[in-house]
C-alpha atoms as a PDB file:
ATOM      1  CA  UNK A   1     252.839 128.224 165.963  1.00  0.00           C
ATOM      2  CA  UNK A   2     252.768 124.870 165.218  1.00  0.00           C
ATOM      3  CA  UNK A   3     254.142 123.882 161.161  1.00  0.00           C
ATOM      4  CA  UNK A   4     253.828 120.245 161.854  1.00  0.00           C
ATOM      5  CA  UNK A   5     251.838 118.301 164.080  1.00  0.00           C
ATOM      6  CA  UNK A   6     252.909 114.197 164.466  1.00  0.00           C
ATOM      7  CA  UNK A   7     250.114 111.923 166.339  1.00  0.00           C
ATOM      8  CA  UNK A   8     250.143 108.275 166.784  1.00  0.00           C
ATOM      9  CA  UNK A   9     252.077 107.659 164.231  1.00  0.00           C
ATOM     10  CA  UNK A  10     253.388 104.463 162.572  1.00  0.00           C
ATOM     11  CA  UNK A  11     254.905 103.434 159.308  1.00  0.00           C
ATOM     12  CA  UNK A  12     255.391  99.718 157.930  1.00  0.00           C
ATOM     13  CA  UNK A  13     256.990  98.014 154.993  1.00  0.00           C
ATOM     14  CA  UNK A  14     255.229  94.906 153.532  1.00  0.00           C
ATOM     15  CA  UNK A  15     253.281  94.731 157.304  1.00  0.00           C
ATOM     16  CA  UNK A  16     257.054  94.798 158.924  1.00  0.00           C
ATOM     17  CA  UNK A  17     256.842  98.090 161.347  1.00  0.00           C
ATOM     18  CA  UNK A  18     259.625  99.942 161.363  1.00  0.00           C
ATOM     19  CA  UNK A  19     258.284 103.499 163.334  1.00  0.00           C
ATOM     20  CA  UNK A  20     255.709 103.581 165.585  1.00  0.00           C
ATOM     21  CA  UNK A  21     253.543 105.563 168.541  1.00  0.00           C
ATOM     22  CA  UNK A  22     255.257 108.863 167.253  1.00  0.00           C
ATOM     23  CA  UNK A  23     253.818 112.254 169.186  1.00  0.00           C
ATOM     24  CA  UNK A  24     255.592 115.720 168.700  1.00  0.00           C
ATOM     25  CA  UNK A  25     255.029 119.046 167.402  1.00  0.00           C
ATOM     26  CA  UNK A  26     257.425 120.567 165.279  1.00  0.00           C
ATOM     27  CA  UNK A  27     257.331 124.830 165.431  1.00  0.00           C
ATOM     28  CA  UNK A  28     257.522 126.955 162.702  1.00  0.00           C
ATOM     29  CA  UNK A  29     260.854 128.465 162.104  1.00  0.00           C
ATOM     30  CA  UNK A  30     262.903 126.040 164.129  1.00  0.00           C
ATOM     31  CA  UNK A  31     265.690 123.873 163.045  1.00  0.00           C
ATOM     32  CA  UNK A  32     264.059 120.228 164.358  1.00  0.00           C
ATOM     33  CA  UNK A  33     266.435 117.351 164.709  1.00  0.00           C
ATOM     34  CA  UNK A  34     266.072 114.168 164.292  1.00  0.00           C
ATOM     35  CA  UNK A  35     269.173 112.083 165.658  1.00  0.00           C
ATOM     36  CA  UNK A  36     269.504 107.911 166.163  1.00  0.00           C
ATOM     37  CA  UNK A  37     271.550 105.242 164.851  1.00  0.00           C
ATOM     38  CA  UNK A  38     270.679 103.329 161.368  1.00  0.00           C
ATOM     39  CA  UNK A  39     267.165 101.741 161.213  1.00  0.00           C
ATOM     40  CA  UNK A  40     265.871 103.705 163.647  1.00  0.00           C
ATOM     41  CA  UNK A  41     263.150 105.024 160.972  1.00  0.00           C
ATOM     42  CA  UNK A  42     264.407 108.602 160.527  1.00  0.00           C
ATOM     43  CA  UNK A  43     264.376 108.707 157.218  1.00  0.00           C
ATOM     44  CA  UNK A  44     260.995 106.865 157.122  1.00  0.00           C
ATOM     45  CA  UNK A  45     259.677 109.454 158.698  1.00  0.00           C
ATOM     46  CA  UNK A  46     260.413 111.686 155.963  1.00  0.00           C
ATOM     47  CA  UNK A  47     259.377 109.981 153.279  1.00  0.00           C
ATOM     48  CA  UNK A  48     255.773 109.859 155.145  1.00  0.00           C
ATOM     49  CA  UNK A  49     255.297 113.480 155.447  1.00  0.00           C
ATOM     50  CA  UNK A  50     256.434 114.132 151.947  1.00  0.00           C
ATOM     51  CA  UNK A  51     253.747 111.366 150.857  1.00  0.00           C
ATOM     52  CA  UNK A  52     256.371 108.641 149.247  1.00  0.00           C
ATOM     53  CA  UNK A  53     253.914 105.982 149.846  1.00  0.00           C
ATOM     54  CA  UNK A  54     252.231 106.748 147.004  1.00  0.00           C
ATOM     55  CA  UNK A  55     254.931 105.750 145.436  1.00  0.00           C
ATOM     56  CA  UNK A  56     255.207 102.349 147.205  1.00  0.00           C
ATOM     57  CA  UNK A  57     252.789 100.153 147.690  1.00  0.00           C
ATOM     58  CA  UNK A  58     254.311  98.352 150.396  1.00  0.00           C
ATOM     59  CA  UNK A  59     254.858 100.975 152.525  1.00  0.00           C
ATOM     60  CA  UNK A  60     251.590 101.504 154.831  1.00  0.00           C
ATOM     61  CA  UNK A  61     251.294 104.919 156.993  1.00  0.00           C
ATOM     62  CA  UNK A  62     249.066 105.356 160.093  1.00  0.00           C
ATOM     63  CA  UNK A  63     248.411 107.923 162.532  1.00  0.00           C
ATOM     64  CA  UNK A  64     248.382 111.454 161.521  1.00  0.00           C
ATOM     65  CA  UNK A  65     250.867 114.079 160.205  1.00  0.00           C
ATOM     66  CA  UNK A  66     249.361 117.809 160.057  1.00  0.00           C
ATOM     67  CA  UNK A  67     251.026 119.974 157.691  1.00  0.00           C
ATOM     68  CA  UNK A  68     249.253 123.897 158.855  1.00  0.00           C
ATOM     69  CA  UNK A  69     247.291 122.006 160.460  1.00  0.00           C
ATOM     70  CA  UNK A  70     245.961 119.938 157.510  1.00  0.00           C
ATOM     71  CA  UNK A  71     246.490 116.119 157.607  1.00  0.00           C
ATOM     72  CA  UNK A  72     248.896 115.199 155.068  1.00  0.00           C
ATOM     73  CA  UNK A  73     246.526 111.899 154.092  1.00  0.00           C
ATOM     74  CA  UNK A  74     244.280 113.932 152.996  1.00  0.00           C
ATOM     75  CA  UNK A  75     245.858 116.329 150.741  1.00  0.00           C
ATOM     76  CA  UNK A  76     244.501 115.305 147.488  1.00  0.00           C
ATOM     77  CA  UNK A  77     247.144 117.601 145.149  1.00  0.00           C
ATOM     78  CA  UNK A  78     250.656 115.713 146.183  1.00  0.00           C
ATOM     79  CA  UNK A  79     252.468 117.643 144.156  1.00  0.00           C
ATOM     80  CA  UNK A  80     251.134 120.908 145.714  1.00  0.00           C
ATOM     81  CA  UNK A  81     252.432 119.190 148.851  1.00  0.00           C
ATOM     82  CA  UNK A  82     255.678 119.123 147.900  1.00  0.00           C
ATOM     83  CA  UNK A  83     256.201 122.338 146.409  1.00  0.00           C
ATOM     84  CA  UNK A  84     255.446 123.327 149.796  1.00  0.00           C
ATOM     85  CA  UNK A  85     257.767 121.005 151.856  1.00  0.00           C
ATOM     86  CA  UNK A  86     261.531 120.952 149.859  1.00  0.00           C
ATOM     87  CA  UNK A  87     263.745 117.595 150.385  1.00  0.00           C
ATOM     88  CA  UNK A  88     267.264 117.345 150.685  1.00  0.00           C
ATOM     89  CA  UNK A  89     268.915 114.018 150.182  1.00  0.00           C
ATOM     90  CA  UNK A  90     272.068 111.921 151.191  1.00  0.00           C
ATOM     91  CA  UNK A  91     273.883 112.390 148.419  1.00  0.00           C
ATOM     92  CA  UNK A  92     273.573 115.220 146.082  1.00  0.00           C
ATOM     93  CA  UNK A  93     271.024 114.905 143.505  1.00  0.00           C
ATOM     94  CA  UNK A  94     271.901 116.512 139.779  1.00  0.00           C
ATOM     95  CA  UNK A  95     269.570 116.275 137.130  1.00  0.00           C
ATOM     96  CA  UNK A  96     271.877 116.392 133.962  1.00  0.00           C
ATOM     97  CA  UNK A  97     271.065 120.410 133.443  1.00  0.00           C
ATOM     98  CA  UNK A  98     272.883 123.139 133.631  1.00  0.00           C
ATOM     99  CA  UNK A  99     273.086 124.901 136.592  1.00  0.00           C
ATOM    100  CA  UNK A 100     270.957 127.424 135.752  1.00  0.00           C
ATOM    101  CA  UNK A 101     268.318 124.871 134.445  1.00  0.00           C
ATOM    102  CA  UNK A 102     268.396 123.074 137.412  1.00  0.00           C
ATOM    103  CA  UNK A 103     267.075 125.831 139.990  1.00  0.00           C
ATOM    104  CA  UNK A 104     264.474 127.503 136.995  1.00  0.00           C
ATOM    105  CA  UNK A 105     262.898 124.253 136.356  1.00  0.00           C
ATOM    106  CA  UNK A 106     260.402 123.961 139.201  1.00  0.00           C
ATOM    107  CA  UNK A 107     259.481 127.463 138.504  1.00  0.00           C
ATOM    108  CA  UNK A 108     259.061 126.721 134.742  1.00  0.00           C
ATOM    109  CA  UNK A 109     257.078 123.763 135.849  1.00  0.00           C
ATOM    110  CA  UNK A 110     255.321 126.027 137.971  1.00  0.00           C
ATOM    111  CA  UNK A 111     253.836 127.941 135.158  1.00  0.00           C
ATOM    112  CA  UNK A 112     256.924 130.842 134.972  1.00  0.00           C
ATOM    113  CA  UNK A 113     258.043 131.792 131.487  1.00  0.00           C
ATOM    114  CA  UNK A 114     259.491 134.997 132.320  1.00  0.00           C
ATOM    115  CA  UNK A 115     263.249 135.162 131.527  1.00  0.00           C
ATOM    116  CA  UNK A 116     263.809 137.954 134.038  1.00  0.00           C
ATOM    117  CA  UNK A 117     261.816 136.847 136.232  1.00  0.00           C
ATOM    118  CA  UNK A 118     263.893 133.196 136.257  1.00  0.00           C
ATOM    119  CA  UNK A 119     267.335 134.772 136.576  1.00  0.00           C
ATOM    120  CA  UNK A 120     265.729 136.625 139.575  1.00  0.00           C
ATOM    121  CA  UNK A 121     265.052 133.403 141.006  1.00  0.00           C
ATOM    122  CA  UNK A 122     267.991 131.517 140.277  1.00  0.00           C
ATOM    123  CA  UNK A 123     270.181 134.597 141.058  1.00  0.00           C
ATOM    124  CA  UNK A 124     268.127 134.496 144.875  1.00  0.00           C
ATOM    125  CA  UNK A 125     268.108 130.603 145.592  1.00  0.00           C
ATOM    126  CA  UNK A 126     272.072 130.121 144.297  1.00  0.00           C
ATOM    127  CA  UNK A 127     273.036 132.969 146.384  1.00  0.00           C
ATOM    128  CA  UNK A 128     270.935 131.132 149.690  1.00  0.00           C
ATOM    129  CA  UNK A 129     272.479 128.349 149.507  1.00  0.00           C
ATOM    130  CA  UNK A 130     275.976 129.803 149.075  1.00  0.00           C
ATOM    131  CA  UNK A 131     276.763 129.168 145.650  1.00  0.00           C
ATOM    132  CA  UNK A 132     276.179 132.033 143.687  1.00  0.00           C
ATOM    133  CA  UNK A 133     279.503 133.655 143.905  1.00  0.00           C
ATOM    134  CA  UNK A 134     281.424 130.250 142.903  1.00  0.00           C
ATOM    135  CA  UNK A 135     278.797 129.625 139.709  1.00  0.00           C
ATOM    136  CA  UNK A 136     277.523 133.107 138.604  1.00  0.00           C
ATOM    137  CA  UNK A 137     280.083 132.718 135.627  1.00  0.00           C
ATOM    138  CA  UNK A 138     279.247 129.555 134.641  1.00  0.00           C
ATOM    139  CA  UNK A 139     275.750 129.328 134.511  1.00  0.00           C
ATOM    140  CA  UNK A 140     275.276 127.495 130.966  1.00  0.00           C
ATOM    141  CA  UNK A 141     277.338 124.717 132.694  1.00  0.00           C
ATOM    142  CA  UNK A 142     276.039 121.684 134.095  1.00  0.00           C
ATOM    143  CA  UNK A 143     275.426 121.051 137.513  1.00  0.00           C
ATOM    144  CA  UNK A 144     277.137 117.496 137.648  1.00  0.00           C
ATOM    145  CA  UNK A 145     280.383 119.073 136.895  1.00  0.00           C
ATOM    146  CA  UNK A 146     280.445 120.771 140.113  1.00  0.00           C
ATOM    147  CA  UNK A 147     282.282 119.104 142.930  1.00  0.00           C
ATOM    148  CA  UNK A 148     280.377 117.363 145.247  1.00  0.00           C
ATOM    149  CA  UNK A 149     279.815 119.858 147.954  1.00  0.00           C
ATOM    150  CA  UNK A 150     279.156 122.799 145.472  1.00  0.00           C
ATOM    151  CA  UNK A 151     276.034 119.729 143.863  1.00  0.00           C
ATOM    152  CA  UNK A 152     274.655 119.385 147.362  1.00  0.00           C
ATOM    153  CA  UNK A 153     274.156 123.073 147.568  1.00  0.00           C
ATOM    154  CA  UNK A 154     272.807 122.897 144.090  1.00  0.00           C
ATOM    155  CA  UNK A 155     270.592 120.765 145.232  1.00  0.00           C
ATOM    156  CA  UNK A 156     269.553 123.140 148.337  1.00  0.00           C
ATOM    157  CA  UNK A 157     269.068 125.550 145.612  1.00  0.00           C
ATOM    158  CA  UNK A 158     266.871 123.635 143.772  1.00  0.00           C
ATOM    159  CA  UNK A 159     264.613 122.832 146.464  1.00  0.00           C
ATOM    160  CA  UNK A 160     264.656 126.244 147.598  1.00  0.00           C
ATOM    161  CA  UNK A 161     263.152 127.171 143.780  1.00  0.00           C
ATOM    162  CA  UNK A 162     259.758 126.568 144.903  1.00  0.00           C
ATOM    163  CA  UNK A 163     259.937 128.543 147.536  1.00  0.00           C
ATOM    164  CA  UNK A 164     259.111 126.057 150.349  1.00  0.00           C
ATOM    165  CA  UNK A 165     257.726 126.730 153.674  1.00  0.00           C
ATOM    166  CA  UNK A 166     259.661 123.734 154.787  1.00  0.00           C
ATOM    167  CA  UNK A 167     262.866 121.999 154.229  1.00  0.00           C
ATOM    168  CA  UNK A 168     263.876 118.702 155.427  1.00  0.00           C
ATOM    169  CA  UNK A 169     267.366 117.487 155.049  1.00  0.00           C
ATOM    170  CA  UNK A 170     268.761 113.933 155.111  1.00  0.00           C
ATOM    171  CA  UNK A 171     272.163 113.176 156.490  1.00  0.00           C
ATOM    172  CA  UNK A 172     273.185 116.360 153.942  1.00  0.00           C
ATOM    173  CA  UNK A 173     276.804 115.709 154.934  1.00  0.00           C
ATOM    174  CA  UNK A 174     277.550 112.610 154.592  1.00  0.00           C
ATOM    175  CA  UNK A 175     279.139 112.677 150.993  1.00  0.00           C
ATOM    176  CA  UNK A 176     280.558 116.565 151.574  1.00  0.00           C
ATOM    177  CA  UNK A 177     283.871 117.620 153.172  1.00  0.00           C
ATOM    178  CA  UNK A 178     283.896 119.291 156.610  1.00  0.00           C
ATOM    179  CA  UNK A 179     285.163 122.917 154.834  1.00  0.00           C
ATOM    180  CA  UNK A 180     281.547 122.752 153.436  1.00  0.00           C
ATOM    181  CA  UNK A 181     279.722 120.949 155.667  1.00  0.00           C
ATOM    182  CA  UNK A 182     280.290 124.357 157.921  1.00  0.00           C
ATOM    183  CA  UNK A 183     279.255 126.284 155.086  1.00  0.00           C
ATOM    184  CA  UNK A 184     275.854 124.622 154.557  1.00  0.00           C
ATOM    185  CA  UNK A 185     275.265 124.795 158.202  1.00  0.00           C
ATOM    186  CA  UNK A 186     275.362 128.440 158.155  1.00  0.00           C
ATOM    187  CA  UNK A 187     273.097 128.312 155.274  1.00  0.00           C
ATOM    188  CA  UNK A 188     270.397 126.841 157.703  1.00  0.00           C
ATOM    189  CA  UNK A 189     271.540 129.009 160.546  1.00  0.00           C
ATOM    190  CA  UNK A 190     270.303 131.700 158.207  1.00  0.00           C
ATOM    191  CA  UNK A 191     267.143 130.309 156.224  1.00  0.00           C
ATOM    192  CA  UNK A 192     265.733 128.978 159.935  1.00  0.00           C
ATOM    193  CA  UNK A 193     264.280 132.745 159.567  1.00  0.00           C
ATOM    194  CA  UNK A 194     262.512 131.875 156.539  1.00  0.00           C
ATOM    195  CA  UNK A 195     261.737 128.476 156.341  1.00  0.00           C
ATOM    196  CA  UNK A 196     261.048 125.713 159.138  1.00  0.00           C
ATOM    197  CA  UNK A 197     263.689 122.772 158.732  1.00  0.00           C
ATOM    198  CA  UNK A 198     263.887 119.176 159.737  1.00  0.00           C
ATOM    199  CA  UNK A 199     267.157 118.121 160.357  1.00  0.00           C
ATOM    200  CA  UNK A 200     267.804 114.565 160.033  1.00  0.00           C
ATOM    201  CA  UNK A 201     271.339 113.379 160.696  1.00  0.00           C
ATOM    202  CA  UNK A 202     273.960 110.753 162.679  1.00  0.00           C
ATOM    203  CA  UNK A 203     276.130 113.460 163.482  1.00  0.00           C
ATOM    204  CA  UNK A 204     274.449 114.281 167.016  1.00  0.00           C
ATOM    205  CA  UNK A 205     277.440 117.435 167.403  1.00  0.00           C
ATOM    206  CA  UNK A 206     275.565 118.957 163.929  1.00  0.00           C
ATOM    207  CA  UNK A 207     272.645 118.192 166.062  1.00  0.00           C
ATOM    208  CA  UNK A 208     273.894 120.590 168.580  1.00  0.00           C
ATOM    209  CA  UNK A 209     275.003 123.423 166.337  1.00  0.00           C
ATOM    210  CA  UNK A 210     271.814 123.201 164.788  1.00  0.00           C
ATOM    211  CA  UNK A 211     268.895 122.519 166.317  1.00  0.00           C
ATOM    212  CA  UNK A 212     266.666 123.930 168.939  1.00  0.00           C
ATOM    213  CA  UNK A 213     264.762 120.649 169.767  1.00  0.00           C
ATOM    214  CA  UNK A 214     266.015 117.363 169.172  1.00  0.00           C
ATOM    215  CA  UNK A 215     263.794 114.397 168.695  1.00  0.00           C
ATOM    216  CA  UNK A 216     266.181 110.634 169.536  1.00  0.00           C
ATOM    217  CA  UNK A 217     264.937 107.986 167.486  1.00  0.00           C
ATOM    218  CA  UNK A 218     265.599 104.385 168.389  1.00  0.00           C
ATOM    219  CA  UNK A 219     264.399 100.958 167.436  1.00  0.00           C
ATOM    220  CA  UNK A 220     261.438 102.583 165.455  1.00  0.00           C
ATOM    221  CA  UNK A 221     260.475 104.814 168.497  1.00  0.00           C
ATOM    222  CA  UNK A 222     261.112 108.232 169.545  1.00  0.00           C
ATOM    223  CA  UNK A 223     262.703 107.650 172.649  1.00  0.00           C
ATOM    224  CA  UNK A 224     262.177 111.770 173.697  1.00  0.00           C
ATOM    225  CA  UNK A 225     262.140 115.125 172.347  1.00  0.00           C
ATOM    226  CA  UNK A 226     263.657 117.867 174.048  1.00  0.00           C
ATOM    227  CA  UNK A 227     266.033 121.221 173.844  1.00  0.00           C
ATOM    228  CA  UNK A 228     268.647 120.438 172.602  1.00  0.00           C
ATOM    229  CA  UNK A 229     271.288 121.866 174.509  1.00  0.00           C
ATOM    230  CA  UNK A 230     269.304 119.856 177.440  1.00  0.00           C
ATOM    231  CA  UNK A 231     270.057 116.526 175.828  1.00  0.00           C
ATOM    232  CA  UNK A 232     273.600 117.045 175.250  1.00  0.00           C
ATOM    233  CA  UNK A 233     274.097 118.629 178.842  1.00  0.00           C
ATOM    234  CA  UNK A 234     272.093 115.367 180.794  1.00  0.00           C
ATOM    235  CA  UNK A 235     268.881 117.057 180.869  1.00  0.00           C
ATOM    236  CA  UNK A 236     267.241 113.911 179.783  1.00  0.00           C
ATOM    237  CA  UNK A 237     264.333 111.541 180.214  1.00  0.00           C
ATOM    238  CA  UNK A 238     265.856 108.396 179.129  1.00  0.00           C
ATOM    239  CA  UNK A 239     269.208 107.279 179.577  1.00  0.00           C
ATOM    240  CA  UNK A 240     269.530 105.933 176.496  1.00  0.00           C
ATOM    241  CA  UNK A 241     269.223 109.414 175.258  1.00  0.00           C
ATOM    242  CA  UNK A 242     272.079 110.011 177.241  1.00  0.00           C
ATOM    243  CA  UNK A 243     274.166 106.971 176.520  1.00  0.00           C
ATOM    244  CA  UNK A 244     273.675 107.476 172.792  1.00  0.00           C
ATOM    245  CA  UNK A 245     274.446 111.584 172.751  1.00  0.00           C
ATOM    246  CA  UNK A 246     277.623 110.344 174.520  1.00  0.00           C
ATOM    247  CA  UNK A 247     278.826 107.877 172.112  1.00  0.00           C
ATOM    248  CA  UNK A 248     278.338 104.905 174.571  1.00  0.00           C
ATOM    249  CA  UNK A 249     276.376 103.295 171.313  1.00  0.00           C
ATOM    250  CA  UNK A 250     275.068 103.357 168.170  1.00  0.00           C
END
């Protein structure tokens, strides 16, 4: 089944275009990556499913993004959107709560006053994104006191709160240590049952570990989409693909 369908699609800043002539299908319950060097308009391509143009008024999005088969332009309740489709960014993301705050307030937002019903929740999200059994005593204490690989989990937490039927991460790892960078990547290994997940990252090895299909971005195109195991073993269409999976650039 298809969770997100991409067609003729091109993004610009202030009429400079910085993605364009995008075509792929991403399946539900896959781990998609997204691999290519800086500029490429990976993380561009986020922001336009999530809707951040909204938000800027020189950013310009056309072509079409289907989210269950609903185009994402159209989608008059944004917010609704995102609830649906959780976001995981560079570098972790406290809000200056406690820990416990910061997973129960989407669901508070959400309309859920229930104590028990928010400890259930927090309890369930902390312990999906690995984190319960290091914070479970310290609850009442705020999240940016945590180091920073125990915050980017947080913040995994959080967007799993809302119970999303998609998660898309952003270079996760770049501000986290390798010890936990293995953990979170378990963590996906084991929500990929429950959620579909975009992958966006520079490390094309976490590609590899991760991901079934691989899309290569470069220069504001995507060069190809493929399994990934195919990529990384020369099964390729471009041999840029294969230049760049190789470390010959970027």
């Amino acid at each position: 089944m298809v969770k997100l369908g991409v067609k003729d699609l091109s993004i610009s800043y202030a009429g400079e275009c910085v993605l364009e002539g995008v075509n792929f299908d991403i399946r539900e319950h896959e781990i998609f990556g997204i691999i290519g060097p800086a500029n490429a308009g990976k993380t561009s391509f986020l922001k336009a499913i999530n809707r951040m143009d909204m938000f800027n008024t020189e950013m310009t999005v056309d072509g079409e993004i289907k989210f269950n088969s609903v185009d994402v332009s159209k989608i008059r309740n944004v917010y609704g959107l995102r609830r649906r489709i959780g976001v995981v960014f560079p570098l972790p993301v406290g809000l200056p709560l406690s820990i416990y705050d910061n997973v129960a307030l989407a669901p508070r937002l959400g309309g859920q006053k229930n104590k028990a019903e928010l400890d259930i929740i927090v309890e369930r999200c902390l312990t999906r994104a690995a984190l319960w059994d290091e914070v479970k005593d310290r609850l009442d204490s705020l999240g940016s006191m945590l180091s920073g690989g125990q915050q980017q989990r947080l913040t995994i937490a959080r967007a799993l709160s809302q119970d999303p039927e998609m998660l898309m991460l952003d270079e996760f790892s770049i501000a986290v240590d390798p010890v936990t960078t293995m953990r979170i990547e378990d963590v996906l290994k084991e929500l990929r049952s429950e959620v579909t997940i975009i992958l966006v990252t520079n490390l094309v090895q976490q590609a590899r570990r991760l991901a079934d299909r691989t899309a290569f971005f470069l220069g504001g195109r995507c060069v190809e989409v493929g399994v990934t195991e195919d990529l990384f073993t020369g099964e390729v269409q471009d041999q840029r693909t294969r230049d760049y999976v190789e470390g010959r650039f970027g």
